[in-house]
Every structure is written in C-alpha cells, then in structure tokens.
Protein backbone atom coordinates (compact mmCIF):
# COMPACT_ATOMS: atom_id res chain seq x y z
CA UNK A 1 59.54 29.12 1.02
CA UNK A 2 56.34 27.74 -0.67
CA UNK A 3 54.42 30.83 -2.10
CA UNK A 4 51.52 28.36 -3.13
CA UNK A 5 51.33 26.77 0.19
CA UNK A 6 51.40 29.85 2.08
CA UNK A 7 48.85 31.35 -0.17
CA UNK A 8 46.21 28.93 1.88
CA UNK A 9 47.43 29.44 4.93
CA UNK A 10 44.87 31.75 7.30
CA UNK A 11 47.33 33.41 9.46
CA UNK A 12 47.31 37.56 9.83
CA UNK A 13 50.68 37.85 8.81
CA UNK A 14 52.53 36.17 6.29
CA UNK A 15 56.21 36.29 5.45
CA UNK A 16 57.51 34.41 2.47
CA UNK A 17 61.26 33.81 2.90
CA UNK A 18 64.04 33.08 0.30
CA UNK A 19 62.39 35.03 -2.31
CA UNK A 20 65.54 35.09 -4.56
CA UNK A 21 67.12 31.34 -3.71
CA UNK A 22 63.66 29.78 -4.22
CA UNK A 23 61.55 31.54 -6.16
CA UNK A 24 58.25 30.46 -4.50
CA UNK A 25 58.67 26.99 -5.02
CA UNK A 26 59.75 25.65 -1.68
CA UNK A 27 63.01 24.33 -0.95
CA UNK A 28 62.44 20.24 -2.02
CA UNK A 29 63.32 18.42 0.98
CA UNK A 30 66.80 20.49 1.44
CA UNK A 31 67.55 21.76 5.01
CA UNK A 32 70.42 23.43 3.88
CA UNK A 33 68.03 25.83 0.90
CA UNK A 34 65.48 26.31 3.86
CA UNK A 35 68.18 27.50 5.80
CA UNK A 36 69.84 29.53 3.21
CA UNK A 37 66.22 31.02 2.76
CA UNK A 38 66.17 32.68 6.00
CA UNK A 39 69.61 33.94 6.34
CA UNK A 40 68.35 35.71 2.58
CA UNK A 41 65.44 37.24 4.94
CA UNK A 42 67.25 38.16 8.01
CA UNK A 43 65.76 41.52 7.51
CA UNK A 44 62.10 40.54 6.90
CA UNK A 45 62.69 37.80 9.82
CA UNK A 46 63.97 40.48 12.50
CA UNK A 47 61.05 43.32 11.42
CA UNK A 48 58.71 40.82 11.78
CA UNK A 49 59.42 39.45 15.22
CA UNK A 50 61.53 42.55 16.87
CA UNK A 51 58.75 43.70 18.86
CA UNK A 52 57.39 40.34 20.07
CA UNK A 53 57.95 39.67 23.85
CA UNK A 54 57.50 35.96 23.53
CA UNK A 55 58.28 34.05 20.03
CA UNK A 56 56.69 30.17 18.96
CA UNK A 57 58.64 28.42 16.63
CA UNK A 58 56.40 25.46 15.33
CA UNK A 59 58.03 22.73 12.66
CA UNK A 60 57.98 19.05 11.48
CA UNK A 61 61.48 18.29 11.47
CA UNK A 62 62.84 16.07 8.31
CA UNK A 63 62.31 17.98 5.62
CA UNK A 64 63.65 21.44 4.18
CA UNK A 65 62.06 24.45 5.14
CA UNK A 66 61.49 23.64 9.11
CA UNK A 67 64.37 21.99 9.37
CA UNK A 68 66.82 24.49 7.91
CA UNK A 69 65.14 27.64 8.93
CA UNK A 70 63.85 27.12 12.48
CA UNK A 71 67.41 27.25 13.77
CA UNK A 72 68.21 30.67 12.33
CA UNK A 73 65.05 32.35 12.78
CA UNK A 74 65.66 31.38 16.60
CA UNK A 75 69.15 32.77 16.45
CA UNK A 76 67.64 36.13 15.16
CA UNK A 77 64.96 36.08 17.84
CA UNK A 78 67.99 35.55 20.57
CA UNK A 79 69.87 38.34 19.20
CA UNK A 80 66.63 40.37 19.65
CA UNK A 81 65.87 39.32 23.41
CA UNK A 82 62.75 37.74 22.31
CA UNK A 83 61.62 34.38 24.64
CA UNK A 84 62.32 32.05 22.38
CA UNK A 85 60.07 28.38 22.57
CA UNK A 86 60.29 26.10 20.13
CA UNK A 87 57.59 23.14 19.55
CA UNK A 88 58.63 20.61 16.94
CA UNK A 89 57.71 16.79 15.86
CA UNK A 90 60.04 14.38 14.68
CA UNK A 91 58.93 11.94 11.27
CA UNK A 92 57.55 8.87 11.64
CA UNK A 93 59.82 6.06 11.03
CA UNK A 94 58.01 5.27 8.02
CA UNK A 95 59.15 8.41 6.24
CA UNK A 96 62.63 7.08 5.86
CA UNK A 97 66.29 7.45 7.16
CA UNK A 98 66.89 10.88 5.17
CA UNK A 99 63.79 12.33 6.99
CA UNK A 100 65.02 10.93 10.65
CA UNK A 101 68.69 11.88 10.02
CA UNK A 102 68.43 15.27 8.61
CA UNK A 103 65.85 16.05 11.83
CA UNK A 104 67.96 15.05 14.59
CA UNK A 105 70.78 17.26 12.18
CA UNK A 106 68.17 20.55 12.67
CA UNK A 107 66.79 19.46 16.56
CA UNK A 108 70.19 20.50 17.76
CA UNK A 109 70.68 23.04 16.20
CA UNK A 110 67.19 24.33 17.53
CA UNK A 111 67.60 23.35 20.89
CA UNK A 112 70.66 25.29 21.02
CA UNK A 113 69.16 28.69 19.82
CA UNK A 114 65.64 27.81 21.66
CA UNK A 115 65.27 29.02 25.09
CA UNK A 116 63.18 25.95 25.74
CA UNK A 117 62.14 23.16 23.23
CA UNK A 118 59.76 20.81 23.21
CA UNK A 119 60.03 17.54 20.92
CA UNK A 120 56.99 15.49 19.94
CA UNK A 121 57.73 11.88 18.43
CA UNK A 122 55.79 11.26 16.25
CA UNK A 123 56.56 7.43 16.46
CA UNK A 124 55.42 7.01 19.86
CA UNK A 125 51.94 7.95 18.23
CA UNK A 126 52.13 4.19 15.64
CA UNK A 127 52.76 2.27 18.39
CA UNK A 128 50.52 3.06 20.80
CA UNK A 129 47.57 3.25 18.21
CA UNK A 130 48.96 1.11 15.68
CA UNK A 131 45.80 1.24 13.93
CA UNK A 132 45.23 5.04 13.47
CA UNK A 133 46.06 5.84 9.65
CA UNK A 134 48.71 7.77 8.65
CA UNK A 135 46.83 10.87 8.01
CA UNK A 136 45.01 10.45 11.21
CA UNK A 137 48.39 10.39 13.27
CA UNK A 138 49.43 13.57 11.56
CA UNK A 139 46.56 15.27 12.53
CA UNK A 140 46.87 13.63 15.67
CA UNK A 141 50.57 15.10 16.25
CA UNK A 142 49.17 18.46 15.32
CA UNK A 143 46.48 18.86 17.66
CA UNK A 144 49.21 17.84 20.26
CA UNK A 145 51.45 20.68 18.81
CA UNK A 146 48.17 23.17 19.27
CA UNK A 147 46.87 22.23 22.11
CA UNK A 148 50.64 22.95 23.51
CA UNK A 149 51.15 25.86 22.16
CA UNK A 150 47.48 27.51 23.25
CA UNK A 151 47.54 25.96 26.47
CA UNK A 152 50.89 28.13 27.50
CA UNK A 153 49.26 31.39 25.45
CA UNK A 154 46.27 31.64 27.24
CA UNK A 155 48.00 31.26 30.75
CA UNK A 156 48.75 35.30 29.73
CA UNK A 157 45.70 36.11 27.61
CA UNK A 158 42.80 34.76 29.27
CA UNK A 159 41.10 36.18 32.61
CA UNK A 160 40.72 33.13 35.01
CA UNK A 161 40.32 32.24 38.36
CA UNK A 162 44.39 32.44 38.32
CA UNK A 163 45.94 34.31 36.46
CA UNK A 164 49.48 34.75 35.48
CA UNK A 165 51.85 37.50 33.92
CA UNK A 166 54.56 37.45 31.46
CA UNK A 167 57.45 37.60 33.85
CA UNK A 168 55.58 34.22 35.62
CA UNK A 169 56.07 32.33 32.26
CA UNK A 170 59.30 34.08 31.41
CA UNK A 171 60.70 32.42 35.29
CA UNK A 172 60.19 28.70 33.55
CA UNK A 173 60.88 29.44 30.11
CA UNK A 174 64.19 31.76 30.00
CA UNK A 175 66.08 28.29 30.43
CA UNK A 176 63.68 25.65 30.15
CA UNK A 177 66.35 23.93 27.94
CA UNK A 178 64.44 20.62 26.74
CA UNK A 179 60.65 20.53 27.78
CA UNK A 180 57.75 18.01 27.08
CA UNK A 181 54.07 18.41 27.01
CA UNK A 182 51.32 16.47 28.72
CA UNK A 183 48.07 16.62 28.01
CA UNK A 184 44.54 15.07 30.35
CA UNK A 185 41.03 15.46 30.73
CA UNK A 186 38.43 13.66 32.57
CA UNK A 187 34.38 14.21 33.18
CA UNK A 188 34.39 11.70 36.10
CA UNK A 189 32.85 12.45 39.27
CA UNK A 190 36.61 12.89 40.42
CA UNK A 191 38.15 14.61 37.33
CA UNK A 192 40.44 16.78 38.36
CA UNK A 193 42.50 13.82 39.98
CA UNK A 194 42.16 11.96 37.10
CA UNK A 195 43.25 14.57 34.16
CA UNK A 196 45.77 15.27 36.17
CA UNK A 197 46.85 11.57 36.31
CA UNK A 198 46.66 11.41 32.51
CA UNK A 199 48.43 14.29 31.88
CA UNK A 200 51.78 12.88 33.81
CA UNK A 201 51.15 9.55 32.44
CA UNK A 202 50.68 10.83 29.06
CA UNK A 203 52.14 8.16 27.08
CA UNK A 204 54.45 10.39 24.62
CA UNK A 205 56.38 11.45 27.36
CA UNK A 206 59.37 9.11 28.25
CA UNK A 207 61.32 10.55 30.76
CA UNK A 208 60.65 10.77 34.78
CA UNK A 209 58.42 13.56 35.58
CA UNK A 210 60.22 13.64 38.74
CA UNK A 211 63.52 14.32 37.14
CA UNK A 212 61.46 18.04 35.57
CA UNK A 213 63.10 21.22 37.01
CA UNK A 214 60.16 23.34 35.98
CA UNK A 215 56.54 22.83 35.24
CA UNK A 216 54.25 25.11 33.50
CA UNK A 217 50.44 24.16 34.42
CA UNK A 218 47.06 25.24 32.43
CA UNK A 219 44.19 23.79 34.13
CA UNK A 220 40.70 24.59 32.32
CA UNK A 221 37.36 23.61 33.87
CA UNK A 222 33.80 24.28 32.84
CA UNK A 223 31.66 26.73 34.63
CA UNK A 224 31.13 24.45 37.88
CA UNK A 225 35.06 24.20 38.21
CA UNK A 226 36.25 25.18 41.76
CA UNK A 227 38.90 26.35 43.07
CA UNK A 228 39.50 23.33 45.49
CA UNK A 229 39.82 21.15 42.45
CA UNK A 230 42.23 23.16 41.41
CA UNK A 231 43.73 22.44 44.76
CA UNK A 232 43.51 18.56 44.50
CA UNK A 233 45.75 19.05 40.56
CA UNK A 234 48.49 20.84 42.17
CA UNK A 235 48.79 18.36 45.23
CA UNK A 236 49.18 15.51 42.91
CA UNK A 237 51.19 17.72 41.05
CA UNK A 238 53.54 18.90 44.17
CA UNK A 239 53.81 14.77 45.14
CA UNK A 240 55.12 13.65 41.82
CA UNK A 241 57.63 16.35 40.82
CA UNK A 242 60.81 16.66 42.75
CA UNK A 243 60.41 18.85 45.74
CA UNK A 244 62.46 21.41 44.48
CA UNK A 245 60.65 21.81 41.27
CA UNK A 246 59.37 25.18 40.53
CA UNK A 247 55.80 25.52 39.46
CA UNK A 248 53.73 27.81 38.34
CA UNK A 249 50.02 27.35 37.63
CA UNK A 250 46.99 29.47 36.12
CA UNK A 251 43.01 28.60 36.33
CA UNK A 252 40.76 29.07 33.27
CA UNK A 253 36.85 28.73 33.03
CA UNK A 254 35.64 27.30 29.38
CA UNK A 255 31.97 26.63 29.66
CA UNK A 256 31.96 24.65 26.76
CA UNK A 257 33.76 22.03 28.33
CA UNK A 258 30.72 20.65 29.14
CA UNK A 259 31.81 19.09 32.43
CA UNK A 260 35.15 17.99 31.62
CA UNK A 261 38.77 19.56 32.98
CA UNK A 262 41.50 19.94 30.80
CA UNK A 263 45.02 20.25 31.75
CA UNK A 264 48.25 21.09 29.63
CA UNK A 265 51.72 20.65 31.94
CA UNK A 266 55.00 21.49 30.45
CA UNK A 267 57.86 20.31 32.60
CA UNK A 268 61.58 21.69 31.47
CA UNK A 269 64.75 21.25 32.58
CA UNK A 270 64.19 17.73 31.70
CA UNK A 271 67.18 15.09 31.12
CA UNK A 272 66.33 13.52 27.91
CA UNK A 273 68.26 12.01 24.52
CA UNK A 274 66.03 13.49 22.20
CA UNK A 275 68.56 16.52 21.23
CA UNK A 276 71.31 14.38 21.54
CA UNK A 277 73.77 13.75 18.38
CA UNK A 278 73.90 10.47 19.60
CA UNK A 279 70.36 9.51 19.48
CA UNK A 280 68.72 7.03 17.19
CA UNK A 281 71.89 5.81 16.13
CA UNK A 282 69.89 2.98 13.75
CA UNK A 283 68.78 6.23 11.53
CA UNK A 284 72.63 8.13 12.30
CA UNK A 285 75.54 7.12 13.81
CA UNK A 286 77.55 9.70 15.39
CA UNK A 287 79.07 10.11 12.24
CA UNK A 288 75.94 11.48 10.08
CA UNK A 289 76.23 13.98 8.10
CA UNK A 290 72.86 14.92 6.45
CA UNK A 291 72.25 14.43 3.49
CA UNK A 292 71.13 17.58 1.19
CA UNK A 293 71.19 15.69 -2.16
C-alpha cells in the first residue's frame, strides 16, 4: 500500500494494492485499510498469482498492511488452487499491546486461509539474546524468515544429490496446518550430527518435535558432503520424530559452505497455541477486538 516503500524494493514484480483507498501512502497501522486494500485489488491479486503452482506469503504481523491483507490474498490464492504457505513473525513485546493484539487478530485469520503457516516470535529472539539491539533482532527475525523460505524453494529448484519434485513438497504442505522452522549448522569433525541437533533444539521452537506430523528437510553440505552424512541427519531425524511421521528430505551441494552443513527442517501438523484466539491473553483476552483507531 506504500508506493514509496515499494519503490525501493528489488523484487521483479511489483504490485501496489489499494490504489484508490490509499493513495500510495500506506495504510497507518490499520489492518482493517490493508485489508480493504486487497479486496480493492482482487483482480491485480488473482492475475498476478493465477498461474503460480506454489504461493509464499511473508508478513510482520501488528501492523496494517500484512496484517490486513495476508489473509485475503491467501483466500484468493485458495480459490485459485495455488499451495498456499504462509511465513509470518509476531512483534516484539516492546512494540506495544495494539501491535500484539491486532496480530494474533490477522494470525487466525491466516492460518485459516494458509495451507500451512509458520509463526516466528519474535520475543523468543530478546530473551535468549537479551543483548542484541533492536535493529539487530529484526534483522535477525528476517534472516530466519529467508533462510525458511529458500531452504523449502530450493528443495525443487536446485540439482542435488537428492532431489525432490513438486508433488513431494505438495504431500507435506497441502495440510501442514501450523508448521515451525529449525535451523543448524556445524563445521565439526562430526557436523552433520550436530546441525542436525541444533536444528531440533533450535531454541524458537517450543513445541515437541515429536508431536510433528510432517517434516520437510533441506540438508546443504559443501563439496566434501557425502551421502552417508546425509544418512547419519535422517537417523537422528527418524529417532526423534514420532514413528509415524512422514518425511521427506532433499541433498544440496554449496561449495561455499566452506566445510560447514546446513540444515532447514519444517515440521507441520504441529499442536501449538500460537493461532489460538486464546493465546497471550496478557496482550487480549478472549474478548479482543482489535483496535483500528
């Protein structure tokens, strides 16, 4: 909704919604104009994403645009048949009660037009490095956000030692429901044990890994990555998750890992609060309604 903010943005293809409503100048903090942006562009929404076979839906949750327009452009892509996944980060507690209670009033909406979401807290990030700087946690929950998002995209895109299709991702997606991220690397002399380690003890994810009903796994290793480290990932893997989880895994080669492994998991089907009206009840009782003013 911000013509001056998209203006710097480098992507191929830009859209600029709620022409009329807005008039370029963003939508100040108000789910409800974000949202009333994108119903304006249904049509410019729908030609843009009617021939995608797989749609990301990245936001910061709290404020107006993301928050009001993520949950209809995901409605549109559902209507289209498009895969929908949805990656978003909730405010820091810092940023106020408005912030935290209109995002858990635009996560559920989200979640329930999302094929599978994934929610970052951006809280978890102050207190386990209390002394990162605000700006430095942002860019912090970004990277996470990326490094998601890329780490499923190149399971299709890159050649590797194993590779994957569409209709692989599309099994663990379709109805991933709510879905978290972890993220590990190592360059120890037994790395691939290790980054795998880190990545289910990533300490933004608070659920049970065991309680996952899918898992989604990128492992990347540098040029002298084998494929019986591979092996050694998914065996930890296969003893932590339940038995009946269903995994699927690709292998990529990056030689400029420079001896390091890298491995993004996405587990879904997980049982979680996060999308839950109820949640957070200190920033909105059960009662909240958000508040547009």
């Amino acid at each position: 909704t911000d013509a001056q903010d998209l203006l710097y943005t480098t992507a191929h293809h830009k859209l600029l919604i709620g022409k009329e409503l807005t008039q370029g100048l963003g939508a100040g903090n108000h789910p409800q104009t974000g949202e009333a942006a994108a119903r304006e562009s249904t049509d410019e929404i729908k030609d843009t994403i009617k021939e995608s076979d797989l749609l990301f839906i990245t936001t910061g949750m709290g404020g107006g645009t993301g928050t009001g327009a993520a949950h209809v452009i995901a409605e549109i892509a559902q209507e289209l048949g498009v895969l929908t996944v949805s990656v978003c980060t909730l405010p820091f507690n810092v940023e106020g009660n408005k912030k935290r209670g209109n995002a858990m009033w635009g996560l559920k909406r989200l979640s329930d037009a999302s094929d599978t979401i994934v929610v970052i807290p951006n809280q978890r990030l102050i207190e386990l490095a209390p002394d990162l700087s605000l700006g430095e946690a942002f860019r912090v929950a970004d990277e996470i956000l990326i490094r998601g998002v890329k780490g499923i995209t190149e399971l299709i895109t890159k050649p590797g030692l194993v590779n994957l299709d569409f209709a692989d991702i599309r099994t663990i997606l379709s109805s991933g429901g709510e879905a978290i991220i972890g993220l590990g690397e190592s360059d120890s002399s037994n790395r691939a044990e290790i980054a795998t380690m880190n990545a289910l003890n990533n300490p933004l994810l608070e659920i049970n890994s065991s309680k996952a009903k899918g898992a989604l796994v990128n492992i990347c290793g540098d040029a002298n990555f084998t494929l019986q480290e591979a092996e050694t990932v998914m065996r930890i893997l296969t003893d932590e998750l339940n038995p009946d989880v269903e995994v699927i895994w690709g292998a990529l080669i990056d030689p400029d890992l420079n001896n390091r492994i890298k491995i993004t998991l996405l587990l879904s089907g997980i049982e979680s609060n996060s999308c839950d009206d109820n949640n957070q009840v200190e920033f909105k009782p059960s009662n909240y309604k958000p508040n547009f003013e």
